[in-house]
Every structure is written in C-alpha cells, then in structure tokens.
N, C-alpha and C. Protein backbone atom coordinates (compact mmCIF):
# COMPACT_ATOMS: atom_id res chain seq x y z
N UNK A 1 46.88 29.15 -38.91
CA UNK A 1 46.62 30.49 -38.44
C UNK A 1 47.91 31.03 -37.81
N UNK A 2 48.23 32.40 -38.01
CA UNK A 2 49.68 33.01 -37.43
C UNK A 2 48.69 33.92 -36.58
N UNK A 3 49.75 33.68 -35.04
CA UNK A 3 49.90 34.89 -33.80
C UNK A 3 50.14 36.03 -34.45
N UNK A 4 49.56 37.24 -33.69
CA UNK A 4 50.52 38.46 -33.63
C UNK A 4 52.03 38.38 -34.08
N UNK A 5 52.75 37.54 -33.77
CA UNK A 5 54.40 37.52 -33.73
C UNK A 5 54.66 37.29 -35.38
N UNK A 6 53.38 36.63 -35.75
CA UNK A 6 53.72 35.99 -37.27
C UNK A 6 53.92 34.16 -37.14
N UNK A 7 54.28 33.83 -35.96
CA UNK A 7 54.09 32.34 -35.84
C UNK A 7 52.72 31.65 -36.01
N UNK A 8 53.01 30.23 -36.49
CA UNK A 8 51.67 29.59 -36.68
C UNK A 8 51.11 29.03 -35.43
N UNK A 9 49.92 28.96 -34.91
CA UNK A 9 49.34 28.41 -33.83
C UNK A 9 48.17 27.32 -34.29
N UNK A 10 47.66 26.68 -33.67
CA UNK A 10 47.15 25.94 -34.15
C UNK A 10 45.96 25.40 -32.67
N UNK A 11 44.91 24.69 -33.31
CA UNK A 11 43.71 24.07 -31.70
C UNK A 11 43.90 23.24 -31.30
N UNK A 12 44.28 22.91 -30.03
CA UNK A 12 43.76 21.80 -29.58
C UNK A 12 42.82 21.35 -29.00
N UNK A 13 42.11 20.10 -29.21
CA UNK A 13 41.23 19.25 -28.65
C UNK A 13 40.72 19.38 -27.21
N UNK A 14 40.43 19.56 -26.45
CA UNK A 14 40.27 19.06 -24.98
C UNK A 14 38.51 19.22 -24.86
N UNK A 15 38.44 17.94 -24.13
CA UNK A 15 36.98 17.44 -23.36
C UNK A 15 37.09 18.09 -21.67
N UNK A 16 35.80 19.28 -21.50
CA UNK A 16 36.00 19.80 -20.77
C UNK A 16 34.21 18.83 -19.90
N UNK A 17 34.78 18.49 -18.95
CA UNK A 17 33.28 18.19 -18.42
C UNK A 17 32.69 19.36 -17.43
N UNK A 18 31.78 19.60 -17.56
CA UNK A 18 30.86 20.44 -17.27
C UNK A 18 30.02 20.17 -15.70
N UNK A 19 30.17 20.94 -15.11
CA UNK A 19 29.48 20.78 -13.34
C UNK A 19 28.41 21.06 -13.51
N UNK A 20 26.89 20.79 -12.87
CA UNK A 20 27.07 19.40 -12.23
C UNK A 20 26.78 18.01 -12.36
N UNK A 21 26.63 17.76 -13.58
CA UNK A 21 26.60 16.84 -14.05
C UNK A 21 27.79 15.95 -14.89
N UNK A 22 28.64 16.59 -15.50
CA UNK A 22 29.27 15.61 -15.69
C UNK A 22 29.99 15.61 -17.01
N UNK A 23 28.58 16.67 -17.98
CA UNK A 23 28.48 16.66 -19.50
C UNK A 23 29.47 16.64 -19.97
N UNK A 24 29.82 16.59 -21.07
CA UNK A 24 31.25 16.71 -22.06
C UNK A 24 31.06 17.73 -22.89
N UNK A 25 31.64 18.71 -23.32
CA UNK A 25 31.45 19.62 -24.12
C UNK A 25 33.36 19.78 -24.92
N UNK A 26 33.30 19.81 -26.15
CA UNK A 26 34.47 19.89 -26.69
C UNK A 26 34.80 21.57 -26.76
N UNK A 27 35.87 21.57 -26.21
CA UNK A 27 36.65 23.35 -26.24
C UNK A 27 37.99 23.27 -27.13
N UNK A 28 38.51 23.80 -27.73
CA UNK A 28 39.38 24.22 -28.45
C UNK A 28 40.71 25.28 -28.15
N UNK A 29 41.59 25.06 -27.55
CA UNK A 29 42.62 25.84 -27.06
C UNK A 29 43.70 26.42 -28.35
N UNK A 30 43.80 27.12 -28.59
CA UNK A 30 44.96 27.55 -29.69
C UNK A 30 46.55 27.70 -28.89
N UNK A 31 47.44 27.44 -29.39
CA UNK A 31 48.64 27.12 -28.83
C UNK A 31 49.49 27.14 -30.76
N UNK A 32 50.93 27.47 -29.59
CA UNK A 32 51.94 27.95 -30.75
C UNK A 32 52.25 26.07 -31.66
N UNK A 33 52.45 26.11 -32.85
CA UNK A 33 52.26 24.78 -33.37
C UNK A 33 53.38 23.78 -32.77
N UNK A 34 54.40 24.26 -32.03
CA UNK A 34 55.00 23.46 -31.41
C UNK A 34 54.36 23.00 -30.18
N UNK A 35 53.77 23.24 -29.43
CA UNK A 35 52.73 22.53 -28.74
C UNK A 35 51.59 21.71 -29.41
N UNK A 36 50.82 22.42 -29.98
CA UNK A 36 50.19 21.21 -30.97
C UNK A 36 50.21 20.45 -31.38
N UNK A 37 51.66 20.06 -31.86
CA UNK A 37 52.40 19.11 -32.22
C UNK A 37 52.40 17.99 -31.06
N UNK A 38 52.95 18.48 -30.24
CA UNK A 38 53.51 17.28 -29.09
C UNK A 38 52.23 16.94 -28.75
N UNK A 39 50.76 17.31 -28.64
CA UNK A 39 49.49 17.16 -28.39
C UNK A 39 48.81 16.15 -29.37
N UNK A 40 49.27 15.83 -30.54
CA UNK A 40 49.01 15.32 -31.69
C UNK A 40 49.93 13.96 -31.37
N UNK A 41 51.36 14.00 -31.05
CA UNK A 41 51.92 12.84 -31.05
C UNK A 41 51.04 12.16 -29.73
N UNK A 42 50.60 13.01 -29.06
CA UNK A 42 50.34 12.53 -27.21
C UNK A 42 48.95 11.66 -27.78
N UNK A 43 47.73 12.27 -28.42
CA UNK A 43 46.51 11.88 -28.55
C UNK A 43 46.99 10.47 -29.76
N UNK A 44 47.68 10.55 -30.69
CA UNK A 44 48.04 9.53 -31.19
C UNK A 44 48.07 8.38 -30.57
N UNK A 45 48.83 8.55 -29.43
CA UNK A 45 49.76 7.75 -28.42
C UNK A 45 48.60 7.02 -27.24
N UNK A 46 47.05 7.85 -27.52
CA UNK A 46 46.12 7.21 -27.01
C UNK A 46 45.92 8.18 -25.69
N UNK A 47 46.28 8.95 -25.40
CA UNK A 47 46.23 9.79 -24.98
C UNK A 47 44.51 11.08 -25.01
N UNK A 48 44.04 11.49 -24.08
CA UNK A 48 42.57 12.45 -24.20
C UNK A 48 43.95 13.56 -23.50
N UNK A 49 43.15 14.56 -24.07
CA UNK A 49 42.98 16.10 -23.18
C UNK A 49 41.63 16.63 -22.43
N UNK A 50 41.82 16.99 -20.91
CA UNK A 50 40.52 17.35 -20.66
C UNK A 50 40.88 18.29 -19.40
N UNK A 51 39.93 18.77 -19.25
CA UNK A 51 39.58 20.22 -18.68
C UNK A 51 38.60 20.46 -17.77
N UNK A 52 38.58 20.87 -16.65
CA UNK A 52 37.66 20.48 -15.40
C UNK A 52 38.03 22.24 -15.00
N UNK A 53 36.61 23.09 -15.30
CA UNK A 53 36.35 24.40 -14.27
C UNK A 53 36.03 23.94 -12.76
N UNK A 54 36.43 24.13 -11.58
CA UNK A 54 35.95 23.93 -10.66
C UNK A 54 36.08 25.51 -9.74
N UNK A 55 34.52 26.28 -9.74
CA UNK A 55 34.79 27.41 -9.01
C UNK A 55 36.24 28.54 -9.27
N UNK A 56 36.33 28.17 -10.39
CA UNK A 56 37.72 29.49 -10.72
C UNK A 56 38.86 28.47 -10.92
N UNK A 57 38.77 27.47 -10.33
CA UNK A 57 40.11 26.21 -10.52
C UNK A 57 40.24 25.57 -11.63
N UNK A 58 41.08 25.92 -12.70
CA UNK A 58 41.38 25.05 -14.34
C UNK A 58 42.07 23.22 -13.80
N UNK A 59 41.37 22.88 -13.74
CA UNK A 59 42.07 21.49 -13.48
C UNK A 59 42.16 20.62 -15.59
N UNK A 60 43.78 21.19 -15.81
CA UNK A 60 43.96 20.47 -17.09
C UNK A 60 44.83 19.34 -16.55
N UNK A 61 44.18 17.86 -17.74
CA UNK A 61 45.02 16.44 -17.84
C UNK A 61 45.11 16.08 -18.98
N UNK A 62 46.17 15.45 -18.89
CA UNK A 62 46.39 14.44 -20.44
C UNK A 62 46.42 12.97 -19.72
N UNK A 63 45.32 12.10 -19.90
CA UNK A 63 45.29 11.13 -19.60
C UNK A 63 45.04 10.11 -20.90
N UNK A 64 45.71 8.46 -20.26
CA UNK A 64 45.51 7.72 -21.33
C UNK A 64 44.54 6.51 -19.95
N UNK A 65 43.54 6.17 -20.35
CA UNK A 65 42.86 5.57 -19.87
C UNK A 65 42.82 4.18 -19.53
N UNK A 66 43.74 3.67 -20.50
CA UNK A 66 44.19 2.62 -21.22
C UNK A 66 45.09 2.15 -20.38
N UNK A 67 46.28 2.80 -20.02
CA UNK A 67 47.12 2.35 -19.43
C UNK A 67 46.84 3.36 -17.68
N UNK A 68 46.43 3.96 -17.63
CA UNK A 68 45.82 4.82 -16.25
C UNK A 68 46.95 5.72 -15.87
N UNK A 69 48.07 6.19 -17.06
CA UNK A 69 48.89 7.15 -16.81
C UNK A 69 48.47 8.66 -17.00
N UNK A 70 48.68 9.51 -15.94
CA UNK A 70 48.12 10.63 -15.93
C UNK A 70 49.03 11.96 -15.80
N UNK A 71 49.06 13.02 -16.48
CA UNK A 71 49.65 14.32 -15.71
C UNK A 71 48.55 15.56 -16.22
N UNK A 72 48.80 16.00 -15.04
CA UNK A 72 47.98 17.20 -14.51
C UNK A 72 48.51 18.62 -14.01
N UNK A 73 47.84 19.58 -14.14
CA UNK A 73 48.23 20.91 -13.60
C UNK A 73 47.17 21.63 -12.84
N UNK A 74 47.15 22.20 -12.39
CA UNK A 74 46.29 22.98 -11.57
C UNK A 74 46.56 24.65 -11.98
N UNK A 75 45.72 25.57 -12.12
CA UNK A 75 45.83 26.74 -12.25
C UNK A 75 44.41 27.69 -11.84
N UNK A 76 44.58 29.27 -11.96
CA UNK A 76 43.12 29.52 -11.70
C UNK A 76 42.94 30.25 -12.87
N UNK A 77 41.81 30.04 -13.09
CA UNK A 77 41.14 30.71 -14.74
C UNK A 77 41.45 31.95 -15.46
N UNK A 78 41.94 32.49 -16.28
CA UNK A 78 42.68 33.28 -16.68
C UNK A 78 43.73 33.41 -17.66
N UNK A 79 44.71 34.16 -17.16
CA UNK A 79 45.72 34.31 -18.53
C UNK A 79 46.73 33.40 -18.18
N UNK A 80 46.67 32.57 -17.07
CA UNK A 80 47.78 31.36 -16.81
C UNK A 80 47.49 30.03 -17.49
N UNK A 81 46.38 30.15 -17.73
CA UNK A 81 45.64 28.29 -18.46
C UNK A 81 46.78 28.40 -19.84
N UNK A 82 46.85 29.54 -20.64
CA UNK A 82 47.60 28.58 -21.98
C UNK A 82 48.84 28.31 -21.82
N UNK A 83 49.88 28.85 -20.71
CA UNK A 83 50.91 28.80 -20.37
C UNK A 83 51.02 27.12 -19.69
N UNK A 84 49.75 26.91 -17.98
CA UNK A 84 49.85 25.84 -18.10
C UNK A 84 49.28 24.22 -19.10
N UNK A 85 48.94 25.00 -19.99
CA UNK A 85 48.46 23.90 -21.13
C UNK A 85 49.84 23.82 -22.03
N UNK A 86 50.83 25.04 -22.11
CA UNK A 86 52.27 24.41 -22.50
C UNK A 86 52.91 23.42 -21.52
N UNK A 87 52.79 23.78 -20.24
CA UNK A 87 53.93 22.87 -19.39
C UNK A 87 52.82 21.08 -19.49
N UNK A 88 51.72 21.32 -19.35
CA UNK A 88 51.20 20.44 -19.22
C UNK A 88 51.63 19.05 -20.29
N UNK A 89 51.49 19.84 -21.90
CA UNK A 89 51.67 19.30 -23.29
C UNK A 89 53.28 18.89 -22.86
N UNK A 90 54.18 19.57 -22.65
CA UNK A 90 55.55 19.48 -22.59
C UNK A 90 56.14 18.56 -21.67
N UNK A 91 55.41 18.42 -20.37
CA UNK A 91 55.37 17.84 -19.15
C UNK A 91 55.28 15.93 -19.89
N UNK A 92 54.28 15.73 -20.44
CA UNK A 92 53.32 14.60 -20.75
C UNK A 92 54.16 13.79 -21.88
N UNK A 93 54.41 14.75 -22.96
CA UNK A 93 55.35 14.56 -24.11
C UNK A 93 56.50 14.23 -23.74
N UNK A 94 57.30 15.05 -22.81
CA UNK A 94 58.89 15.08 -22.78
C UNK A 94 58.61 13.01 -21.68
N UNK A 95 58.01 12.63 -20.86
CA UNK A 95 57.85 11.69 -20.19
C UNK A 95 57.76 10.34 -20.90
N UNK A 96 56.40 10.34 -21.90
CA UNK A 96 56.34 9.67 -22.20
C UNK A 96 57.34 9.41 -23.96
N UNK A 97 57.88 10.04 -23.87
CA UNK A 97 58.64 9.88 -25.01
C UNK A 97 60.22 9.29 -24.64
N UNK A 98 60.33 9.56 -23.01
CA UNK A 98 61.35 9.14 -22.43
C UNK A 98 61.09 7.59 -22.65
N UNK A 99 60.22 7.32 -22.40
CA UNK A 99 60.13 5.80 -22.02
C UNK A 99 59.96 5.15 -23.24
N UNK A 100 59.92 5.53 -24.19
CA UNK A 100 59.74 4.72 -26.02
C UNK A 100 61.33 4.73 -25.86
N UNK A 101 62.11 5.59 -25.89
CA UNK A 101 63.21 5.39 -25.87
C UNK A 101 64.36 4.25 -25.30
C-alpha cells in the first residue's frame, strides 16, 4: 500500500491487551516500510509488539520474553503513537542489532 507521498507503508502486528481484564486483541499499525522492516527483523529475532491503553496513556513495547529484554515508550493517544512506534521500532532494532555485531 503507498502513503499520500507515494511511499509504500505497510502493518504491523501488535498485541494490545485490553483493561480490565487482560484480553488480547490483535491491532494493526501501518508505518512507512522502513519501519516495518526493522519490526519484521525484531519479531523474527523473537521479539512481540504490544500495546497497553491506560486512561489516554499509549504504553508501546517490543519485548522478547525469552530473554526478558525490553524497550518501551510512553505517549498519550493520538497523533504521537505512530511517530512513537517509529522511535520505538528504531530504538529496539538499532540495540539489538548492535549486539549481533
């Protein structure tokens, strides 16, 4: 799928759990395919995406469960979540790619 700009964007994955219980519900974020990308090497890598509404608070993570490495962002609901779902993807990627190295 192409943005407005003519660039391709593409979905990502994220498990958003649901208050107050707990539920899991799968949401779909669209992002420019260079984020997608690094989201694809990350979930490869064993890696979840997930998503926590709390009262107006976007709490996004990329966690690997496996090894209990985590990064996170905080934002409030709105037109800042896909921006911090780039730093987040970029944040997670640029780290753990340090360390394969």
């Amino acid at each position: 799928m192409e943005n407005e700009r003519g660039g391709v964007v593409r979905g990502i994955k994220f498990t958003q759990f649901m208050f107050p219980n707990g539920r899991e519900v799968e949401v779909i974020i669209e992002r420019p395919e260079p984020i997608s990308d690094r989201a694809e090497v990350l979930i490869d890598d064993g890696f979840s995406l997930e998503v926590e509404n709390n009262r107006g608070e976007i709490w996004l993570s990329c966690v690997n469960h496996e090894t209990e490495e985590s990064f996170d962002e905080i934002c409030v609901n709105g037109t800042d979540v896909p921006l911090k779902v780039d730093e987040l993807i970029n944040k997670a990627f640029e780290k753990t790619q340090a360390k394969k190295a």
